[in-house]
N, C-alpha and C. Protein backbone atom coordinates (compact mmCIF):
# COMPACT_ATOMS: atom_id res chain seq x y z
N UNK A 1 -107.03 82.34 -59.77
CA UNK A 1 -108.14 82.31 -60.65
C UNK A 1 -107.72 81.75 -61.99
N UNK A 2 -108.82 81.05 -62.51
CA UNK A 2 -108.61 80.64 -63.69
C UNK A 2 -109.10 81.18 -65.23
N UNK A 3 -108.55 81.16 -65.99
CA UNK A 3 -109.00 81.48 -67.26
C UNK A 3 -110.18 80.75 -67.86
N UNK A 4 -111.12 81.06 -68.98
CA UNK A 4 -111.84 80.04 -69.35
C UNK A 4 -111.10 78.86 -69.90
N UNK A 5 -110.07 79.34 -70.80
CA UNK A 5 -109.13 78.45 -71.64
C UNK A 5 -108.36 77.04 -70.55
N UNK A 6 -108.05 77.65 -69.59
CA UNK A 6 -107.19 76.69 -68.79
C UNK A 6 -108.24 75.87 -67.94
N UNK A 7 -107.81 74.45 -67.91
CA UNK A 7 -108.43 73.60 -67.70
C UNK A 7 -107.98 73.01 -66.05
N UNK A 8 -108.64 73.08 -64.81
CA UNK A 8 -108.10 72.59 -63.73
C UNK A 8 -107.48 71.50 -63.86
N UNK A 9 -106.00 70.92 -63.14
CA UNK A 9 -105.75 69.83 -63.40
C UNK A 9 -106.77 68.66 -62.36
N UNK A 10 -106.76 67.56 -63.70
CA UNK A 10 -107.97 66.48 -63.17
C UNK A 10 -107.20 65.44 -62.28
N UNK A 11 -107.45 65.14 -60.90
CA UNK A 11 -107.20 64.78 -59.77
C UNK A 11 -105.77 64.76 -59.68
N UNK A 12 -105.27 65.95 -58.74
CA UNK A 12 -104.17 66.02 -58.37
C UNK A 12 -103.62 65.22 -57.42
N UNK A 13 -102.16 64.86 -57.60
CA UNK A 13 -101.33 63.73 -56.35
C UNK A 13 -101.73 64.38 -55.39
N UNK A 14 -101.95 63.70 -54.37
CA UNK A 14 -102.43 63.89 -52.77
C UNK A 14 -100.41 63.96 -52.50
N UNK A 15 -100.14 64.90 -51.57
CA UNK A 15 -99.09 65.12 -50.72
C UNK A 15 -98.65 63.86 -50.34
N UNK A 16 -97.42 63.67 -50.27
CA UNK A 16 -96.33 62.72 -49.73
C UNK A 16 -96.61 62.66 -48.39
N UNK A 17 -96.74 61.81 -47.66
CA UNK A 17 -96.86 61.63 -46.10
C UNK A 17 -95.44 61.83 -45.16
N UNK A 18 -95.49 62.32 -44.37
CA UNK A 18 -94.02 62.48 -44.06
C UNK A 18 -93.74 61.03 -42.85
N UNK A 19 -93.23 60.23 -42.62
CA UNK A 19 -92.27 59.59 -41.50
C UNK A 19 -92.07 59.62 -40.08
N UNK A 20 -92.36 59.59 -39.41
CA UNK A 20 -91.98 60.16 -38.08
C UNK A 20 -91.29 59.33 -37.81
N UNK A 21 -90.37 59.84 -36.69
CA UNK A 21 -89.16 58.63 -36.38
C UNK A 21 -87.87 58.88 -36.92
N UNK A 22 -86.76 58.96 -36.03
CA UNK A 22 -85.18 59.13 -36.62
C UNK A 22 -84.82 57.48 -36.99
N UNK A 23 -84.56 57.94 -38.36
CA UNK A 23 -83.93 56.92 -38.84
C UNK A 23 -82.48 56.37 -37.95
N UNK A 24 -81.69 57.26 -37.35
CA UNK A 24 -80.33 57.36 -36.21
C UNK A 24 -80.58 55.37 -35.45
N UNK A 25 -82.17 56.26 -34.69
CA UNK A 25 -82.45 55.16 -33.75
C UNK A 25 -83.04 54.05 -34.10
N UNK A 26 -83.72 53.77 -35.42
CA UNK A 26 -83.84 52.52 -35.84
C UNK A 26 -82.89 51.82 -36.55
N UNK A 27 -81.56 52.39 -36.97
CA UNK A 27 -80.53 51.81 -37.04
C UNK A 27 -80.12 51.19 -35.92
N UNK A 28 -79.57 51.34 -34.85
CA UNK A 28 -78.95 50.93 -33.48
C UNK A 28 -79.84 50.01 -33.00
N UNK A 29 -81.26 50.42 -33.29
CA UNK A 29 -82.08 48.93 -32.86
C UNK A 29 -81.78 48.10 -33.56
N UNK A 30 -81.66 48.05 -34.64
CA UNK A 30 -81.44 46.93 -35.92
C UNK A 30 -80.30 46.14 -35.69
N UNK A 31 -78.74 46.74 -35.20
CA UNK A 31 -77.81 46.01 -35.23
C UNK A 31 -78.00 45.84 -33.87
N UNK A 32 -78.50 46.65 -32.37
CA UNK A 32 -78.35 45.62 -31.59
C UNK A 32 -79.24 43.89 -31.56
N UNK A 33 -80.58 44.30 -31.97
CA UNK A 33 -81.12 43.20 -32.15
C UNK A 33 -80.03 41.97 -32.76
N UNK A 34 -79.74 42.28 -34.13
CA UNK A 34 -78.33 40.95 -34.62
C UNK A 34 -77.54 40.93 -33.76
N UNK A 35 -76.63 41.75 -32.72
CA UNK A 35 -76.13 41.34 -32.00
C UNK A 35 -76.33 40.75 -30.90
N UNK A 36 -77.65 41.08 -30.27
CA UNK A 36 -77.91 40.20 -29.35
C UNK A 36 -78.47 38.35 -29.97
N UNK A 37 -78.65 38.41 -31.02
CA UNK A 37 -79.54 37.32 -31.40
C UNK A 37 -77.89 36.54 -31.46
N UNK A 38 -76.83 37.21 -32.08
CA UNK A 38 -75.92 36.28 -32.46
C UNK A 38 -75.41 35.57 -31.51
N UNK A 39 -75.12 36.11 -30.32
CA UNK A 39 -74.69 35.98 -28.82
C UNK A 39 -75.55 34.60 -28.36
N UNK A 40 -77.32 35.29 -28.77
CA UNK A 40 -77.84 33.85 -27.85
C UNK A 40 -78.01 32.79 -28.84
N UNK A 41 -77.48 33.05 -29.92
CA UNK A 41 -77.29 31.79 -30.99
C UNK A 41 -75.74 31.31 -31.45
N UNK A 42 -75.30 31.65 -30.88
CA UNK A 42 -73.34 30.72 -30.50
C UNK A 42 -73.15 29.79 -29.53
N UNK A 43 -73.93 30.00 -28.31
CA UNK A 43 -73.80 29.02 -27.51
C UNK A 43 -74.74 27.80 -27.79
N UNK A 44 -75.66 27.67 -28.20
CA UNK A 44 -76.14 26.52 -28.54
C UNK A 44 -75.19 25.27 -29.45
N UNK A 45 -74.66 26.58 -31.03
CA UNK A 45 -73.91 25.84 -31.66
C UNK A 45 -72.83 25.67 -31.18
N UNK A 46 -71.83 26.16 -30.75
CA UNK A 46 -71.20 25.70 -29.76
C UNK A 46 -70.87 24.29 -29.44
N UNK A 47 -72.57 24.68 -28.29
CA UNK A 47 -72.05 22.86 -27.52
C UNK A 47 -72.70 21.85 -28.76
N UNK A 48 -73.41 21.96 -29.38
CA UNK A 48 -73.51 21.19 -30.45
C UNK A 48 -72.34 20.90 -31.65
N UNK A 49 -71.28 21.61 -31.73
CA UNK A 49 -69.96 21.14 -32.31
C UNK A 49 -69.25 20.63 -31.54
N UNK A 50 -69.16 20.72 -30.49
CA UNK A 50 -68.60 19.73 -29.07
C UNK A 50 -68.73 18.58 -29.09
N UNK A 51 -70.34 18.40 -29.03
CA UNK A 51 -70.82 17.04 -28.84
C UNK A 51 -70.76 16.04 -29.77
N UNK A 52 -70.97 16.83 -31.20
CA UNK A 52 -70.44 16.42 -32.61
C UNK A 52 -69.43 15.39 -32.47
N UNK A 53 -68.07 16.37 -32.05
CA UNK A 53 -66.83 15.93 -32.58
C UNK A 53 -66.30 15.27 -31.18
N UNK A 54 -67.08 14.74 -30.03
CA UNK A 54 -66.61 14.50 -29.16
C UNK A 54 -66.18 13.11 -29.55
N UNK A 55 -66.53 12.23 -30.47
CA UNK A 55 -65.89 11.15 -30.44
C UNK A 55 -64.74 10.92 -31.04
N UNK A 56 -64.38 12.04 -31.97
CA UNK A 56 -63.48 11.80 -32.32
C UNK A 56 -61.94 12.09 -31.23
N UNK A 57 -62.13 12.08 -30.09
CA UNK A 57 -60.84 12.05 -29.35
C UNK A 57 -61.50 11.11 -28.42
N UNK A 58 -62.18 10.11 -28.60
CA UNK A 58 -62.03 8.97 -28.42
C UNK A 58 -61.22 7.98 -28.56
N UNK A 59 -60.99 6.94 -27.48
CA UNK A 59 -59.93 6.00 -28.59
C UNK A 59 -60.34 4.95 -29.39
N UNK A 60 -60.08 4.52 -30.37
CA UNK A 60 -60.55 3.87 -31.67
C UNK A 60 -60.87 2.58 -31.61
N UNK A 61 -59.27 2.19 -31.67
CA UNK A 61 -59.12 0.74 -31.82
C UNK A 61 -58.10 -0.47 -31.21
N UNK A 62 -58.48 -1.45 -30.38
CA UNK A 62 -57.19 -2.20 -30.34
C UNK A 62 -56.02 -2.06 -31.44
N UNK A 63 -55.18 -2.00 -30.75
CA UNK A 63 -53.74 -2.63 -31.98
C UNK A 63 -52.95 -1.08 -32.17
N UNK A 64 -53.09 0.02 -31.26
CA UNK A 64 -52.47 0.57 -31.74
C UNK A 64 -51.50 0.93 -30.38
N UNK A 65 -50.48 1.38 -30.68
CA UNK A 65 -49.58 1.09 -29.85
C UNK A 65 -49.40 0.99 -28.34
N UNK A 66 -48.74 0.10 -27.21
CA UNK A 66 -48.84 0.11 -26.34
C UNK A 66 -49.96 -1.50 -26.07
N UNK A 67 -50.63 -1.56 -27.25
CA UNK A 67 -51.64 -2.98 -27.41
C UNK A 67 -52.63 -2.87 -26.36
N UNK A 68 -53.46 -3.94 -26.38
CA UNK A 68 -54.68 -4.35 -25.76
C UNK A 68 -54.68 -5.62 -25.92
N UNK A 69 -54.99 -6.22 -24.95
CA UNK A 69 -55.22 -7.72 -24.86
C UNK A 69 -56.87 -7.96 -24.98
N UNK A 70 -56.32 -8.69 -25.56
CA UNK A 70 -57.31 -9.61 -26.70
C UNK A 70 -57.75 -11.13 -26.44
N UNK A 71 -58.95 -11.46 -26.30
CA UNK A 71 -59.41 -12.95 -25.88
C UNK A 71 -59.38 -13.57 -27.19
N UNK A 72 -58.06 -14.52 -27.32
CA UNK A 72 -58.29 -15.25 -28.79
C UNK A 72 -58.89 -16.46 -28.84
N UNK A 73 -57.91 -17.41 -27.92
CA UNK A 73 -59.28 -18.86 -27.99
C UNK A 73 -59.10 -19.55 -26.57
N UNK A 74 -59.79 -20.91 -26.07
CA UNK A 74 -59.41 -21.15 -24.97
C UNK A 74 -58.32 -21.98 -24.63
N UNK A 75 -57.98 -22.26 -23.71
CA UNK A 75 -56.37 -22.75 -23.56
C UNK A 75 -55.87 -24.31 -24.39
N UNK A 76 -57.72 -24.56 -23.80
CA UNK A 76 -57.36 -26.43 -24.23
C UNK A 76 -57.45 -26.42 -25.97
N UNK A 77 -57.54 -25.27 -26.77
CA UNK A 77 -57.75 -25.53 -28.03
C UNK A 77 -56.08 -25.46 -28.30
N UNK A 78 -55.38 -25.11 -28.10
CA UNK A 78 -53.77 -24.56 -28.30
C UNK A 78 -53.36 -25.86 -28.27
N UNK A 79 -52.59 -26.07 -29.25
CA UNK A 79 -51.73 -27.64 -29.59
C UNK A 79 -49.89 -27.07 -28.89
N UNK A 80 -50.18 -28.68 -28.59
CA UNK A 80 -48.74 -28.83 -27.97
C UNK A 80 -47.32 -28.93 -28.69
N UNK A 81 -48.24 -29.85 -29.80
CA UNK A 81 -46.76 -30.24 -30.86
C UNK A 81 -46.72 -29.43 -31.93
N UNK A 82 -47.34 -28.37 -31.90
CA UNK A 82 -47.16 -27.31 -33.62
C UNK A 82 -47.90 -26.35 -33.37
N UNK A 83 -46.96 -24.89 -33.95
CA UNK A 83 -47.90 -23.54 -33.28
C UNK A 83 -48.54 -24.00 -34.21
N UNK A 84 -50.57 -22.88 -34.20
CA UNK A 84 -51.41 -23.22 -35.09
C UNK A 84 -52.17 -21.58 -34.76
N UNK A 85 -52.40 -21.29 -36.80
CA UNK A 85 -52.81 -20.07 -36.24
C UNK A 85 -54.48 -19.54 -35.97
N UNK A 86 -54.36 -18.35 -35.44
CA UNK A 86 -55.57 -18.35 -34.71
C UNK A 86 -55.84 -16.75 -35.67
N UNK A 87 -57.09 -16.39 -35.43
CA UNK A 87 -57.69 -15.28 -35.64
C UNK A 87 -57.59 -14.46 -34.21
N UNK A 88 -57.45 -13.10 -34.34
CA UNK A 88 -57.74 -11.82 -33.46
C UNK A 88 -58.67 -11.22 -34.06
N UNK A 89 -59.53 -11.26 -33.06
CA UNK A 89 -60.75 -10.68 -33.29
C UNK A 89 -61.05 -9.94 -32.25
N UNK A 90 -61.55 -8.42 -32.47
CA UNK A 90 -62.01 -7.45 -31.10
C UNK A 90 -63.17 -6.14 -32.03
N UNK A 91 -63.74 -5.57 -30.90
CA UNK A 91 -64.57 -4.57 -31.44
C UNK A 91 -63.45 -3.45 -32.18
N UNK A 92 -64.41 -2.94 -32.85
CA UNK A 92 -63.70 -1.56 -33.45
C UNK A 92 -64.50 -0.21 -33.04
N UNK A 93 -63.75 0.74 -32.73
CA UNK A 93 -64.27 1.64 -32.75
C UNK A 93 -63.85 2.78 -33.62
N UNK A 94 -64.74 3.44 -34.93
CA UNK A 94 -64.29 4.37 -35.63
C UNK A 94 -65.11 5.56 -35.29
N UNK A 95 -64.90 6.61 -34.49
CA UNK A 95 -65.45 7.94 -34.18
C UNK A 95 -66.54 7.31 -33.69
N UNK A 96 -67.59 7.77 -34.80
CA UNK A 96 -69.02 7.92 -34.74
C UNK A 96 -69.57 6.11 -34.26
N UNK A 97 -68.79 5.34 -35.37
CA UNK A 97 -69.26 3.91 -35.40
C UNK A 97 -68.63 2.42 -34.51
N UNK A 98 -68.68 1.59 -34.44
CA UNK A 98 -68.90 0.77 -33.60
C UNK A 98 -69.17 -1.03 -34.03
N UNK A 99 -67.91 -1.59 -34.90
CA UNK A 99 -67.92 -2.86 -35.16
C UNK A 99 -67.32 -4.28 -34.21
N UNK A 100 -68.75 -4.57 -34.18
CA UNK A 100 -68.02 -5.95 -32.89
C UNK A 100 -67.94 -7.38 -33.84
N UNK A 101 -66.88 -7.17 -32.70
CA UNK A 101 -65.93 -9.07 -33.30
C UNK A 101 -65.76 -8.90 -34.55
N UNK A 102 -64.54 -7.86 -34.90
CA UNK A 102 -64.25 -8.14 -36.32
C UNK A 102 -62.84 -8.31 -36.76
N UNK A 103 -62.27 -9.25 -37.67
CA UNK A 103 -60.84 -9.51 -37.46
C UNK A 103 -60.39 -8.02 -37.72
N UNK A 104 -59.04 -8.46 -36.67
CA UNK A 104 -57.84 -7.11 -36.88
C UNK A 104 -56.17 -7.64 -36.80
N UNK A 105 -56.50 -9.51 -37.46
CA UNK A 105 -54.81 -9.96 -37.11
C UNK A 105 -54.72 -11.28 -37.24
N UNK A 106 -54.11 -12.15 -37.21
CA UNK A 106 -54.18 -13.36 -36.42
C UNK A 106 -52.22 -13.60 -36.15
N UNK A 107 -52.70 -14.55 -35.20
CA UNK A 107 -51.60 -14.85 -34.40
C UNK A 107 -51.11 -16.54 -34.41
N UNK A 108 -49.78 -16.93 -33.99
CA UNK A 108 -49.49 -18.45 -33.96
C UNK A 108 -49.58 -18.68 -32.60
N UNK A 109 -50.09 -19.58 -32.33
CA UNK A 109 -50.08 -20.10 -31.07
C UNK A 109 -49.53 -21.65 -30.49
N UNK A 110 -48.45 -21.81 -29.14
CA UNK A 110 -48.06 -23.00 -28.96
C UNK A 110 -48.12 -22.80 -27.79
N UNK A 111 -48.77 -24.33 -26.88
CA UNK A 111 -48.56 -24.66 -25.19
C UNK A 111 -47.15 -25.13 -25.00
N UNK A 112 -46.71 -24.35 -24.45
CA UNK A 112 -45.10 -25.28 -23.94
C UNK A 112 -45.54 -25.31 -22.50
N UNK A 113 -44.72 -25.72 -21.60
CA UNK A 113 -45.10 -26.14 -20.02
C UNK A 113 -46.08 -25.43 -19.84
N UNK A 114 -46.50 -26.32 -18.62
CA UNK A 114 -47.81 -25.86 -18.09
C UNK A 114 -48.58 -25.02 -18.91
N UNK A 115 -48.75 -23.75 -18.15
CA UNK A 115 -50.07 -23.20 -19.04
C UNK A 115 -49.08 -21.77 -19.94
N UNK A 116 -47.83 -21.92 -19.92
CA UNK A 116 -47.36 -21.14 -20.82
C UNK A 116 -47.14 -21.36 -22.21
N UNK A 117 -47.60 -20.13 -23.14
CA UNK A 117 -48.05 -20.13 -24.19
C UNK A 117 -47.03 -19.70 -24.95
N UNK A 118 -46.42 -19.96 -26.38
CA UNK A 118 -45.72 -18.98 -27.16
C UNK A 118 -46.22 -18.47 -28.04
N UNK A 119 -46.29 -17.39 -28.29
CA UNK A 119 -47.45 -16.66 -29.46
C UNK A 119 -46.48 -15.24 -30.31
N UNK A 120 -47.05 -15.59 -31.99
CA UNK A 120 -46.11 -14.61 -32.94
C UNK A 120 -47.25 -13.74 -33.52
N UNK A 121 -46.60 -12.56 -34.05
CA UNK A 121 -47.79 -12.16 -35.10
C UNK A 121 -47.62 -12.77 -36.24
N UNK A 122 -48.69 -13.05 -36.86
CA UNK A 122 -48.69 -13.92 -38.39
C UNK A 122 -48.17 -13.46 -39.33
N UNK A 123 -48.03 -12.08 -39.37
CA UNK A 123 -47.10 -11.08 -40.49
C UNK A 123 -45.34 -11.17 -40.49
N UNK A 124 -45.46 -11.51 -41.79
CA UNK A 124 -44.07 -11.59 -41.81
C UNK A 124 -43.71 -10.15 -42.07
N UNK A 125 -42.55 -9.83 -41.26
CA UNK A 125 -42.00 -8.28 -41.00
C UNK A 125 -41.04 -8.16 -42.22
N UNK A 126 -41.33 -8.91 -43.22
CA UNK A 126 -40.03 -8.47 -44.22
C UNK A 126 -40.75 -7.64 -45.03
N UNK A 127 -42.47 -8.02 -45.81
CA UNK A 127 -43.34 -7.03 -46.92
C UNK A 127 -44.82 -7.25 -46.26
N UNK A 128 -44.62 -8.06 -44.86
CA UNK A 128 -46.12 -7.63 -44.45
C UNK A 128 -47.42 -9.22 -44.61
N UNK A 129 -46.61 -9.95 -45.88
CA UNK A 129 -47.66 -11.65 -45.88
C UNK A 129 -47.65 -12.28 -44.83
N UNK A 130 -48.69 -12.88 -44.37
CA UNK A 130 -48.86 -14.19 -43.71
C UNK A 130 -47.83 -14.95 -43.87
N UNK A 131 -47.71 -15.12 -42.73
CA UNK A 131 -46.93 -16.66 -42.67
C UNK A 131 -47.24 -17.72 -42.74
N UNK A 132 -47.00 -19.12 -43.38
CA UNK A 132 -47.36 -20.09 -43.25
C UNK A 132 -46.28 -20.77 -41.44
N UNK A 133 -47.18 -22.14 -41.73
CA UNK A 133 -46.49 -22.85 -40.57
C UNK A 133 -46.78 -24.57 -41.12
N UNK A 134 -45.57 -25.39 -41.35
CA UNK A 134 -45.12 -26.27 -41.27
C UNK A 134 -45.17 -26.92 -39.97
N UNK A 135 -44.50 -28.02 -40.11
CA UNK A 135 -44.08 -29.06 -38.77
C UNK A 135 -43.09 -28.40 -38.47
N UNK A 136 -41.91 -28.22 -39.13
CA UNK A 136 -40.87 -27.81 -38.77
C UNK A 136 -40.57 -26.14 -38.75
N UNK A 137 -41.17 -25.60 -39.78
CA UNK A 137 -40.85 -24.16 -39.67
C UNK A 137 -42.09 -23.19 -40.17
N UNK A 138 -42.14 -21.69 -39.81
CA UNK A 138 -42.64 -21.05 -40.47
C UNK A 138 -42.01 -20.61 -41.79
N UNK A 139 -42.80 -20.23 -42.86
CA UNK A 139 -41.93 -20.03 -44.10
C UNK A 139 -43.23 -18.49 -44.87
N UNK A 140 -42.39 -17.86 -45.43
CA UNK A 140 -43.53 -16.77 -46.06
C UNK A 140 -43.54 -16.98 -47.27
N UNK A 141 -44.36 -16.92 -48.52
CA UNK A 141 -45.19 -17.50 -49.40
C UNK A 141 -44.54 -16.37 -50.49
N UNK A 142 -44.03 -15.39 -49.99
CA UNK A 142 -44.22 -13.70 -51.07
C UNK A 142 -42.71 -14.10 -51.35
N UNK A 143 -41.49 -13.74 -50.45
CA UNK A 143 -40.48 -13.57 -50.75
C UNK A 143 -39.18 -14.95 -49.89
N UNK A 144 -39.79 -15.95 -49.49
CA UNK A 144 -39.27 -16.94 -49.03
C UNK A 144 -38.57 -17.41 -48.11
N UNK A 145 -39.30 -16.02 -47.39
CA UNK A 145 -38.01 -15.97 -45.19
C UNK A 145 -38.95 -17.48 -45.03
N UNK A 146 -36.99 -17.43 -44.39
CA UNK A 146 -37.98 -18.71 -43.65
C UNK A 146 -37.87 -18.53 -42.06
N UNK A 147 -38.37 -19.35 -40.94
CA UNK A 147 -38.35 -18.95 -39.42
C UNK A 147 -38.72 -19.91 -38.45
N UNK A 148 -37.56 -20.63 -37.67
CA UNK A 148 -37.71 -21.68 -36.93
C UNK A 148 -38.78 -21.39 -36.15
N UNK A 149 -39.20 -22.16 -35.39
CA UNK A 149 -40.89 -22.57 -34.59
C UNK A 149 -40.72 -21.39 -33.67
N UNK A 150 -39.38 -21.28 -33.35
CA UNK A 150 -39.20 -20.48 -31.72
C UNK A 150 -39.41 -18.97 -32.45
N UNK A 151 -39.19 -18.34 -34.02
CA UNK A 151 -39.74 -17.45 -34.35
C UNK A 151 -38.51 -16.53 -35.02
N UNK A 152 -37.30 -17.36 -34.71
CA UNK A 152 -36.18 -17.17 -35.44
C UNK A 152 -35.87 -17.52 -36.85
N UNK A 153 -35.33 -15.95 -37.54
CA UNK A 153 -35.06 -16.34 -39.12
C UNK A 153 -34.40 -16.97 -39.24
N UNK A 154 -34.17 -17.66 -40.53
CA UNK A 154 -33.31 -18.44 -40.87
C UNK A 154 -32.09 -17.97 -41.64
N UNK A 155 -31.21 -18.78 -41.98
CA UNK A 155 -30.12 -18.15 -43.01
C UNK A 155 -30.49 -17.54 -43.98
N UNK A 156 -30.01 -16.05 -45.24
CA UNK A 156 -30.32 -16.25 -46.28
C UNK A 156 -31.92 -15.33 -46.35
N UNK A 157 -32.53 -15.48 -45.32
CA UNK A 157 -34.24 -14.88 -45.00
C UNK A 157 -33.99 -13.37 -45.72
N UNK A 158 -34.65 -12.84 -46.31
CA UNK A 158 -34.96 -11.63 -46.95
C UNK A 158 -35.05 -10.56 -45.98
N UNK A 159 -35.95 -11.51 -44.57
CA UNK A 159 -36.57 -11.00 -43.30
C UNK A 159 -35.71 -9.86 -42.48
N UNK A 160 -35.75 -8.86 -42.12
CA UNK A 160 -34.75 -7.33 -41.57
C UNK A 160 -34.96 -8.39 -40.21
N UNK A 161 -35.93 -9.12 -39.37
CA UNK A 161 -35.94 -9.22 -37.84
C UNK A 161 -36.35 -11.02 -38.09
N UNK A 162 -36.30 -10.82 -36.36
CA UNK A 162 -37.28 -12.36 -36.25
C UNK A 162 -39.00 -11.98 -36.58
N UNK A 163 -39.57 -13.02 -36.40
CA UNK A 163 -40.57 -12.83 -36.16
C UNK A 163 -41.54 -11.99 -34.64
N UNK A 164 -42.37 -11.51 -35.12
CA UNK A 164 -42.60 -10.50 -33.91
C UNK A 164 -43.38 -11.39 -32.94
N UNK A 165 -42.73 -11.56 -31.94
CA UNK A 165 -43.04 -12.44 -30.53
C UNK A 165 -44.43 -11.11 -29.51
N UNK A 166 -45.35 -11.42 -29.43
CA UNK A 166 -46.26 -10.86 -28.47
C UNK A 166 -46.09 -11.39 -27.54
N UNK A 167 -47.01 -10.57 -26.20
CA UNK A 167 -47.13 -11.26 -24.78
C UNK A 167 -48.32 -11.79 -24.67
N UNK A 168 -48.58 -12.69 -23.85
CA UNK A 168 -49.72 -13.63 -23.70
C UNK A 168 -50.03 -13.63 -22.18
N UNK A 169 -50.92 -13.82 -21.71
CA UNK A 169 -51.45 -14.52 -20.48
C UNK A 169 -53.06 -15.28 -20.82
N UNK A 170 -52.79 -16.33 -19.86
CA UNK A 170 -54.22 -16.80 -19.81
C UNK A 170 -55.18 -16.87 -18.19
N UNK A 171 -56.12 -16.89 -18.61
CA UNK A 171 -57.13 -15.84 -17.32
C UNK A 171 -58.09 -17.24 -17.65
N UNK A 172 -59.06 -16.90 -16.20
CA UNK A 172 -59.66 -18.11 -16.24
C UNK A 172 -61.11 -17.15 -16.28
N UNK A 173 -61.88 -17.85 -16.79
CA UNK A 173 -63.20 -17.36 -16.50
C UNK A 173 -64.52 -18.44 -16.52
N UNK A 174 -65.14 -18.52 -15.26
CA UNK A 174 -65.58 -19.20 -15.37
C UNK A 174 -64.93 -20.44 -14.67
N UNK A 175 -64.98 -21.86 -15.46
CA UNK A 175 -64.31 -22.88 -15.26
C UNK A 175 -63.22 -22.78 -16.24
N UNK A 176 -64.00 -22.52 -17.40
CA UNK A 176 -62.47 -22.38 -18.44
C UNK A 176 -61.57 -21.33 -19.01
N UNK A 177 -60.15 -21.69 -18.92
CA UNK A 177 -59.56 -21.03 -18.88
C UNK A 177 -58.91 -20.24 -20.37
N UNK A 178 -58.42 -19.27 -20.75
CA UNK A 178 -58.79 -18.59 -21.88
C UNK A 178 -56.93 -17.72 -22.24
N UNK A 179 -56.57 -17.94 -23.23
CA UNK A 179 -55.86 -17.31 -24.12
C UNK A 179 -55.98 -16.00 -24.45
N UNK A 180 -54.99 -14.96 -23.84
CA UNK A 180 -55.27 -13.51 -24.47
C UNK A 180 -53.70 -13.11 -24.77
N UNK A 181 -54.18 -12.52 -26.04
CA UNK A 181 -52.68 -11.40 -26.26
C UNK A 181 -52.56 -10.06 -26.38
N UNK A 182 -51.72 -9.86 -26.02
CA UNK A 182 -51.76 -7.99 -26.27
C UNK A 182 -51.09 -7.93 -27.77
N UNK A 183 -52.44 -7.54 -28.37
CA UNK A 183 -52.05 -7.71 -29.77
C UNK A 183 -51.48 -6.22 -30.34
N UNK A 184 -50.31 -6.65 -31.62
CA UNK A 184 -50.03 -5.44 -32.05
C UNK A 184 -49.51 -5.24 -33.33
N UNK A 185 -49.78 -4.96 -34.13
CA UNK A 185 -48.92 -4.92 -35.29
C UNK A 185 -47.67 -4.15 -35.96
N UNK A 186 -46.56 -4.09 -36.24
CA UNK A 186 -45.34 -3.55 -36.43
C UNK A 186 -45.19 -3.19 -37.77
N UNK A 187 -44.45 -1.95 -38.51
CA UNK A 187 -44.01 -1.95 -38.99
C UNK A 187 -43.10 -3.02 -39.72
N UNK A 188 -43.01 -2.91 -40.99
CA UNK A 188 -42.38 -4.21 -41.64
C UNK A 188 -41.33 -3.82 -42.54
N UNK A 189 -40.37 -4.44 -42.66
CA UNK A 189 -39.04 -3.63 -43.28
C UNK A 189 -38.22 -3.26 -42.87
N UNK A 190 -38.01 -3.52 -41.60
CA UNK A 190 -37.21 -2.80 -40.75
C UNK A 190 -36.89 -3.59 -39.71
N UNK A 191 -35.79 -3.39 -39.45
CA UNK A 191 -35.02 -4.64 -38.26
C UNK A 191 -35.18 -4.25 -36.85
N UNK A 192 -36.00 -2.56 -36.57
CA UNK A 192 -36.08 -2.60 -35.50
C UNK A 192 -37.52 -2.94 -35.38
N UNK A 193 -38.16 -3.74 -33.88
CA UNK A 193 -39.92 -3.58 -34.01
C UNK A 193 -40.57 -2.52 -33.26
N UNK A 194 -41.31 -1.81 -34.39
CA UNK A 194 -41.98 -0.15 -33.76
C UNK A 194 -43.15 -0.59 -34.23
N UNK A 195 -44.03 -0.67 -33.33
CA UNK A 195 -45.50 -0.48 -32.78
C UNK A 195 -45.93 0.65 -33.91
N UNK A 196 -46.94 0.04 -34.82
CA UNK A 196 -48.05 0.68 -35.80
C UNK A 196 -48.42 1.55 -34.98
């Protein structure tokens, strides 16, 4: 009962509602749910980092060791009386990408009998320049090796080796017949030749 003086309080908080439900078991739902979700969301990514990186254990590019032969030009272009140099040209492959016919070299080329060819890499193995080619000799422009036709240094050459001699065959295709080398490039500086 109330006094006259005391005043009922004017609209009292309505009671707190209580919860039903153990909090216990909506925990364990909670993390199995993430755990199951994580499970069926790994294998997707997964094979999608697979497929990603599958090119990269691909193989790349001609020229790296062991070589690839290479279609440089056709037979009847190759001079008899003076090597003459040629471009190497082949696709590239980097991982993801994919460049066709793009230089990766060039080479000297000479017909001696029949259809046998003599062929150098154009790099001089002493710092890596082009070689020139004369009538009589190859000579390098940087540090002044010089290198008879057959690919041999000369006296005095700066050059650690000869010149690096590749293998050649020619294949017919077609009617005409065609120039390939197993191209490769070497280390330079060094008197032994080790395959880049």
């Amino acid at each position: 009962m109330t006094t006259p003086l005391e005043k009922p309080p004017e609209n009292p908080a309505p009671p707190s509602p209580e919860i039903p439900g153990e909090p216990r078991r909506d925990f364990i739902t909670e993390i199995l749910a993430i755990g199951i979700g994580a499970i069926v969301g790994i294998f997707p990514f997964a094979a999608g980092l697979v497929t990603f990186f599958h090119p990269l254990r691909e193989k790349k590019t001609p020229g790296a060791p062991g070589g690839t032969f290479v279609r440089v030009a056709p037979l009847d272009a190759v001079p008899k009386d003076a090597p003459q140099r040629f471009p190497v040209k082949a696709d590239l492959y980097d991982a993801w990408t994919r460049s066709p016919n793009e230089p990766v070299g060039a080479v000297y080329l000479q017909r001696k009998e029949g259809e046998t060819v003599a062929c150098f890499n154009a790099i001089c193995p002493h710092a890596g320049c082009f070689v020139n080619c004369a009538k009589a000799e190859f000579s390098c422009p940087c540090h002044e090796s010089v290198f008879s036709l057959d690919g041999k240094r000369g006296e005095g050459s700066p050059s650690p080796r000869d010149l690096d001699s590749l293998d050649v065959r020619v294949v017919e295709d077609g009617n005409v017949k065609f120039v390939e080398v197993k191209f490769e490039n070497y280390f330079t500086g060094r008197a032994d030749k080790k395959p880049k």
